[in-house]
Protein backbone atom coordinates (compact mmCIF):
# COMPACT_ATOMS: atom_id res chain seq x y z
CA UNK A 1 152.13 24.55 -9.29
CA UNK A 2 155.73 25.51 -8.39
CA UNK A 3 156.87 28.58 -7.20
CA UNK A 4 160.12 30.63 -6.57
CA UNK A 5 161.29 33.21 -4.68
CA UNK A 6 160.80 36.24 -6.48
CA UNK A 7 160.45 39.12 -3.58
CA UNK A 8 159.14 42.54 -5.26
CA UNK A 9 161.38 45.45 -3.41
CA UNK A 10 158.90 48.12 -3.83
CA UNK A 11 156.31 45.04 -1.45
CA UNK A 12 159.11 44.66 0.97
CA UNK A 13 159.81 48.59 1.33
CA UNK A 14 156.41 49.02 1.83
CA UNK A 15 156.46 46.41 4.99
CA UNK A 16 159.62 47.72 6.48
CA UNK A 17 158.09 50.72 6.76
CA UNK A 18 154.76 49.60 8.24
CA UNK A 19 156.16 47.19 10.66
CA UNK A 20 157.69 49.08 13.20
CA UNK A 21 155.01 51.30 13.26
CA UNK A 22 152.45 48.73 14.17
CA UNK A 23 154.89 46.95 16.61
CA UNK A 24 155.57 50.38 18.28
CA UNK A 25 151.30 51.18 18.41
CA UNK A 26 151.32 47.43 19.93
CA UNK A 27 153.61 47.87 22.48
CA UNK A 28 152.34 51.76 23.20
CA UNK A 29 149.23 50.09 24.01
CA UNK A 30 150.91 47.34 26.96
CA UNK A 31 152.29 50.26 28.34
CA UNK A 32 149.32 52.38 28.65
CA UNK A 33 147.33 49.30 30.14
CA UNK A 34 150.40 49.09 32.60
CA UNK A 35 149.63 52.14 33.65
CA UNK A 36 146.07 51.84 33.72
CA UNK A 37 146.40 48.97 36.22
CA UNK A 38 148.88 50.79 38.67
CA UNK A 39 146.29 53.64 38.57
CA UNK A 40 143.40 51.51 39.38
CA UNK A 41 145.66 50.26 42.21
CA UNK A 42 146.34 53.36 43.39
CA UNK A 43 142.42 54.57 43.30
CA UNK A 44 141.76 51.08 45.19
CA UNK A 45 144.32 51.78 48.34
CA UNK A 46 142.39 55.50 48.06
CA UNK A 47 139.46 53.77 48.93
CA UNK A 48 140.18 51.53 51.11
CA UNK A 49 141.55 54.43 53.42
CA UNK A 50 138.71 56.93 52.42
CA UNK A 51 141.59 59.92 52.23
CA UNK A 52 140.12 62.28 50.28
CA UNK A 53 142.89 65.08 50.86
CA UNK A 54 145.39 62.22 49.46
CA UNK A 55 143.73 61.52 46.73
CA UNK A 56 143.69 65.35 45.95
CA UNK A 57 147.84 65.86 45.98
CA UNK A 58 148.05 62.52 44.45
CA UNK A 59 146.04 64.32 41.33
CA UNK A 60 142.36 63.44 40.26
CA UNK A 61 141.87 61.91 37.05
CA UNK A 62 138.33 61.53 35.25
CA UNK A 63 136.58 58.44 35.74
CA UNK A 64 138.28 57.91 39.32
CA UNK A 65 136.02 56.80 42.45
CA UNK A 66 136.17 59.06 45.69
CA UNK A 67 134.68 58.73 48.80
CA UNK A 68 133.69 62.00 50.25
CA UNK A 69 132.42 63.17 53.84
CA UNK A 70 130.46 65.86 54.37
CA UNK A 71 127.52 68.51 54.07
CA UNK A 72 125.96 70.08 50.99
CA UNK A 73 125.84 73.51 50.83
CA UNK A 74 121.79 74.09 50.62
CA UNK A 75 120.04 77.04 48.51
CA UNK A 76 123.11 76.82 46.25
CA UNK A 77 122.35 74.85 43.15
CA UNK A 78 123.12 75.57 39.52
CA UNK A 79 121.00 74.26 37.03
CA UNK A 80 122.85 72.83 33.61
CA UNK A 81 120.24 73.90 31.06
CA UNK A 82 119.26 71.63 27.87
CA UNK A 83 120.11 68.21 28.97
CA UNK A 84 117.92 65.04 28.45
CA UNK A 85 116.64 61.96 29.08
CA UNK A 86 114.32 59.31 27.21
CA UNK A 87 113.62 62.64 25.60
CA UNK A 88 112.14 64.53 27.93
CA UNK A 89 114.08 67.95 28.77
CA UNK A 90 115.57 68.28 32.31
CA UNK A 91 118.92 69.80 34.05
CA UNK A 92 121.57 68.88 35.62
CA UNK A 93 121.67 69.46 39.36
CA UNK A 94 125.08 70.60 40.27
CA UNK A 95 125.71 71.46 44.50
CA UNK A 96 128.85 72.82 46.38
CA UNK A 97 130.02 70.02 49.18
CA UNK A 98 131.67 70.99 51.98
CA UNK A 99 134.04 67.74 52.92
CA UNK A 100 134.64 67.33 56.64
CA UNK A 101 138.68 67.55 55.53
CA UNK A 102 139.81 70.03 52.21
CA UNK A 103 138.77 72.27 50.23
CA UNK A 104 134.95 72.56 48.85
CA UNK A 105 133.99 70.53 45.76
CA UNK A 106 131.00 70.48 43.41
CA UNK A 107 129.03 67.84 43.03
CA UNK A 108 126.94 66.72 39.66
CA UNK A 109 124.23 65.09 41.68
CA UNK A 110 121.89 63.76 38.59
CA UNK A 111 119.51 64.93 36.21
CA UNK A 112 115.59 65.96 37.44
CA UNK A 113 112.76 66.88 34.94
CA UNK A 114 112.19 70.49 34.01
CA UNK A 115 108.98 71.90 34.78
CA UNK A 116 106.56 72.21 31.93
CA UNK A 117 106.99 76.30 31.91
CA UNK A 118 110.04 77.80 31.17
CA UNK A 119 110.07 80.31 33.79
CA UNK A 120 109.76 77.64 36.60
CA UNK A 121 112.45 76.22 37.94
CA UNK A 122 112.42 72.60 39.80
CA UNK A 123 112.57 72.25 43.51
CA UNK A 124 115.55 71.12 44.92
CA UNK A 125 116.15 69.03 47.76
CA UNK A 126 119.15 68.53 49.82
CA UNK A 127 120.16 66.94 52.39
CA UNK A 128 120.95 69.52 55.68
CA UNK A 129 122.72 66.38 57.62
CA UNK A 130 126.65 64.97 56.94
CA UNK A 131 126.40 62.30 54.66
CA UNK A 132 129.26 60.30 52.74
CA UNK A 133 128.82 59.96 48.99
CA UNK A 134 130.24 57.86 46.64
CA UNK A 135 130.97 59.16 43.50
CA UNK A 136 133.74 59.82 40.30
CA UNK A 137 135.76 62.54 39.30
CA UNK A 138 134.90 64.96 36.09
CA UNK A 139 135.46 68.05 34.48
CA UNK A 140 133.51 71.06 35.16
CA UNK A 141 130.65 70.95 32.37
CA UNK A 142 131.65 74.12 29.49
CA UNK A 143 130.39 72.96 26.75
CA UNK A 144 130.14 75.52 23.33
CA UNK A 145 127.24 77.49 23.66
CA UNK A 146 125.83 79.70 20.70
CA UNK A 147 125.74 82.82 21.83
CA UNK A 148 125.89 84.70 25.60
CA UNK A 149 123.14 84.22 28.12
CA UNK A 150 122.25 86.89 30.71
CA UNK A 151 123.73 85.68 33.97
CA UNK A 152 120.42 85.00 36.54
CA UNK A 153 120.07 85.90 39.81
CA UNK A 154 118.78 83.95 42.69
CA UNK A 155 118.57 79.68 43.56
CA UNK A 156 118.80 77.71 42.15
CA UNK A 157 120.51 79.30 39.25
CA UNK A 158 119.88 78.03 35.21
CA UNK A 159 123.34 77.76 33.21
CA UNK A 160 124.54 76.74 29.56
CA UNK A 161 127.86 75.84 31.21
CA UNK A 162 129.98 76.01 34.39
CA UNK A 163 133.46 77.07 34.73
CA UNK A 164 135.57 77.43 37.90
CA UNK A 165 135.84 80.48 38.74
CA UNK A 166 131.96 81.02 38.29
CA UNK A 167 131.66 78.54 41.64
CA UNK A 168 134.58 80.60 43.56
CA UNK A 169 132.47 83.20 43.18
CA UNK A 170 130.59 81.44 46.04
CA UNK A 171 133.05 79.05 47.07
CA UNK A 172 136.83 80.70 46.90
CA UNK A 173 138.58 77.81 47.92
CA UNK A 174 136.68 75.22 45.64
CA UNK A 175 139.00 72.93 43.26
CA UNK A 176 138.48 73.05 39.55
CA UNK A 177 137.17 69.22 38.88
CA UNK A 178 134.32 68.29 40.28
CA UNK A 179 132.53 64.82 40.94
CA UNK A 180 129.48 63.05 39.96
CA UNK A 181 127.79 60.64 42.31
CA UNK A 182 128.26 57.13 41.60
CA UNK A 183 124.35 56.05 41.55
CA UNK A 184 121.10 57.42 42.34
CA UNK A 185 121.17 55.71 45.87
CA UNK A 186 123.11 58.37 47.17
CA UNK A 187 122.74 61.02 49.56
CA UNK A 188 121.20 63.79 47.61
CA UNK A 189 121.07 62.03 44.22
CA UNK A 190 118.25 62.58 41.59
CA UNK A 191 118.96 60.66 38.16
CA UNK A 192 122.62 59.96 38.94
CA UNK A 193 122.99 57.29 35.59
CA UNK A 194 126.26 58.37 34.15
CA UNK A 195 128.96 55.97 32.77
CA UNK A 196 132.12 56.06 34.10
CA UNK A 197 134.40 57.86 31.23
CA UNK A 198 137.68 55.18 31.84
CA UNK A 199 138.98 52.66 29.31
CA UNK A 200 140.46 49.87 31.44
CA UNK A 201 143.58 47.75 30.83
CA UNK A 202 141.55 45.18 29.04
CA UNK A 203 140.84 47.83 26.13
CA UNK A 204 144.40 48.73 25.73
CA UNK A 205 145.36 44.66 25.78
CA UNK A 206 142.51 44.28 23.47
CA UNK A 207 144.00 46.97 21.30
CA UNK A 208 147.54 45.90 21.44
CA UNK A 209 146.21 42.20 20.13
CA UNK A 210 145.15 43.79 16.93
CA UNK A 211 148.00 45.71 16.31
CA UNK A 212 150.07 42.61 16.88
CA UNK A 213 148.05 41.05 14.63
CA UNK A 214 148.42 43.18 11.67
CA UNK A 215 151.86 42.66 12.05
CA UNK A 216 151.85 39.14 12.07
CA UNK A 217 149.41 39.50 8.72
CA UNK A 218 151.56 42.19 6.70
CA UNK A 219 154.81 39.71 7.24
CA UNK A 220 152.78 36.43 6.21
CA UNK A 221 151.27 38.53 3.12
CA UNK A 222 154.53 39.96 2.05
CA UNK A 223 156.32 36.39 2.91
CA UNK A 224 153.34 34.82 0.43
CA UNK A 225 153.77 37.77 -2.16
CA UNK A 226 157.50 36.85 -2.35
CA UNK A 227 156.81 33.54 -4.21
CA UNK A 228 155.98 33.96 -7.32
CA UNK A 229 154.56 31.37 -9.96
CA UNK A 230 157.81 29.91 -12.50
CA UNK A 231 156.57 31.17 -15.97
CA UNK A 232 158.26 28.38 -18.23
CA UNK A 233 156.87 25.59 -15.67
CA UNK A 234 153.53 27.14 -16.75
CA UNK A 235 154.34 27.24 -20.50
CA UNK A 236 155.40 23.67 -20.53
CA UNK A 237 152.08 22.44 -19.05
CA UNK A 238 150.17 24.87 -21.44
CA UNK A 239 152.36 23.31 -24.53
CA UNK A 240 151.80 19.12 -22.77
CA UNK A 241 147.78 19.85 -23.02
């Protein structure tokens, strides 16, 4: 079977106009994993020095490991109503830090079971002593919530969600992320399980493959497309049977 080149302009329009795009979404995504992997870099040297005011003007970003020494701030906890686990209902235990260097920060130190009646509220425990946690930065938990809730009084303190300037109430100085330990073997922890919320560079490589790839398809397709089947070659072999 012979073919010729018979491109379709309306095929090749089509791919002019798609190509770019998914060349540009390809090479968007090696430049996010760039900078993915001078952040990480940055976070490491963080570490490594354990400068926790640093890593504050440098600019916290979610998902990024701190190391933070200090006391809690005991018979201050607010409880983040309605959250579970293996369905069972429980809170959230969230406690004001004092670091040793900066301003006050709230920690998300893991979930704990509620009590079986509603108007009991879990004991907490925390730690009176310094202690250095380990943990990852995250917003301040405001999720939507139906409908207003009567504010409570006394600790620790039930809440649909938590916003800022709620905690400066207590805390004036306190910055507006706050940081969730890394693992329940920390000082103070309960059920600290969470996953750290940070695609790495490998995603965005990952991510830039397939756009490459579609590119590479759409140009063999369209190439393909362009030869097209020589009608009289056909009708001659149709007329020879």
């Amino acid at each position: 079977m012979q073919r010729q080149w018979k491109p379709d302009w309306r095929l090749w329009l089509l791919a002019m106009l798609l190509l770019p795009v998914l060349i540009g979404l390809g090479t968007w995504q090696l430049g996010r994993a760039g900078e993915k992997k001078a952040l990480l870099a940055s976070w490491d040297r963080q570490l490594a020095s354990g400068d926790w005011p640093a890593a504050l003007q440098a600019g916290l970003h979610t998902g990024q490991p701190v190391v933070l020494t200090g006391r809690y701030r005991t018979g201050h906890d607010w409880l983040l109503d309605n959250r579970t686990r293996d369905g069972a209902s429980g809170y959230e235990v969230l406690t004001l830090f004092k670091p040793d260097v900066g301003p006050p920060v709230l920690v998300n130190r893991g979930w704990v079971l509620a009590p079986r009646r509603r108007e009991e509220r879990p004991a907490i425990e925390t730690p009176a002593q310094t202690v250095t946690i380990r943990a990852r930065v995250a917003d301040f938990p405001t999720p939507p919530v139906l409908g207003e809730t009567r504010p409570e009084n006394g600790w620790p303190r039930r809440v649909q969600a938590l916003h800022p300037e709620t905690v400066r109430r207590e805390a004036s100085r306190v910055i507006d992320r706050l940081v969730r330990l890394e693992d329940p073997d920390q000082p103070g922890a309960y059920r600290a399980d969470f996953a750290p919320d940070l695609m790495g560079p490998q995603t965005h490589y990952g991510y830039a493959v397939q756009w490459y790839s579609l590119a590479t398809a759409l140009v063999v397709l369209t190439l393909v497309a362009s030869f097209r089947k020589q009608e009289g070659h056909a009708q001659d072999d149709d007329g020879n049977g």
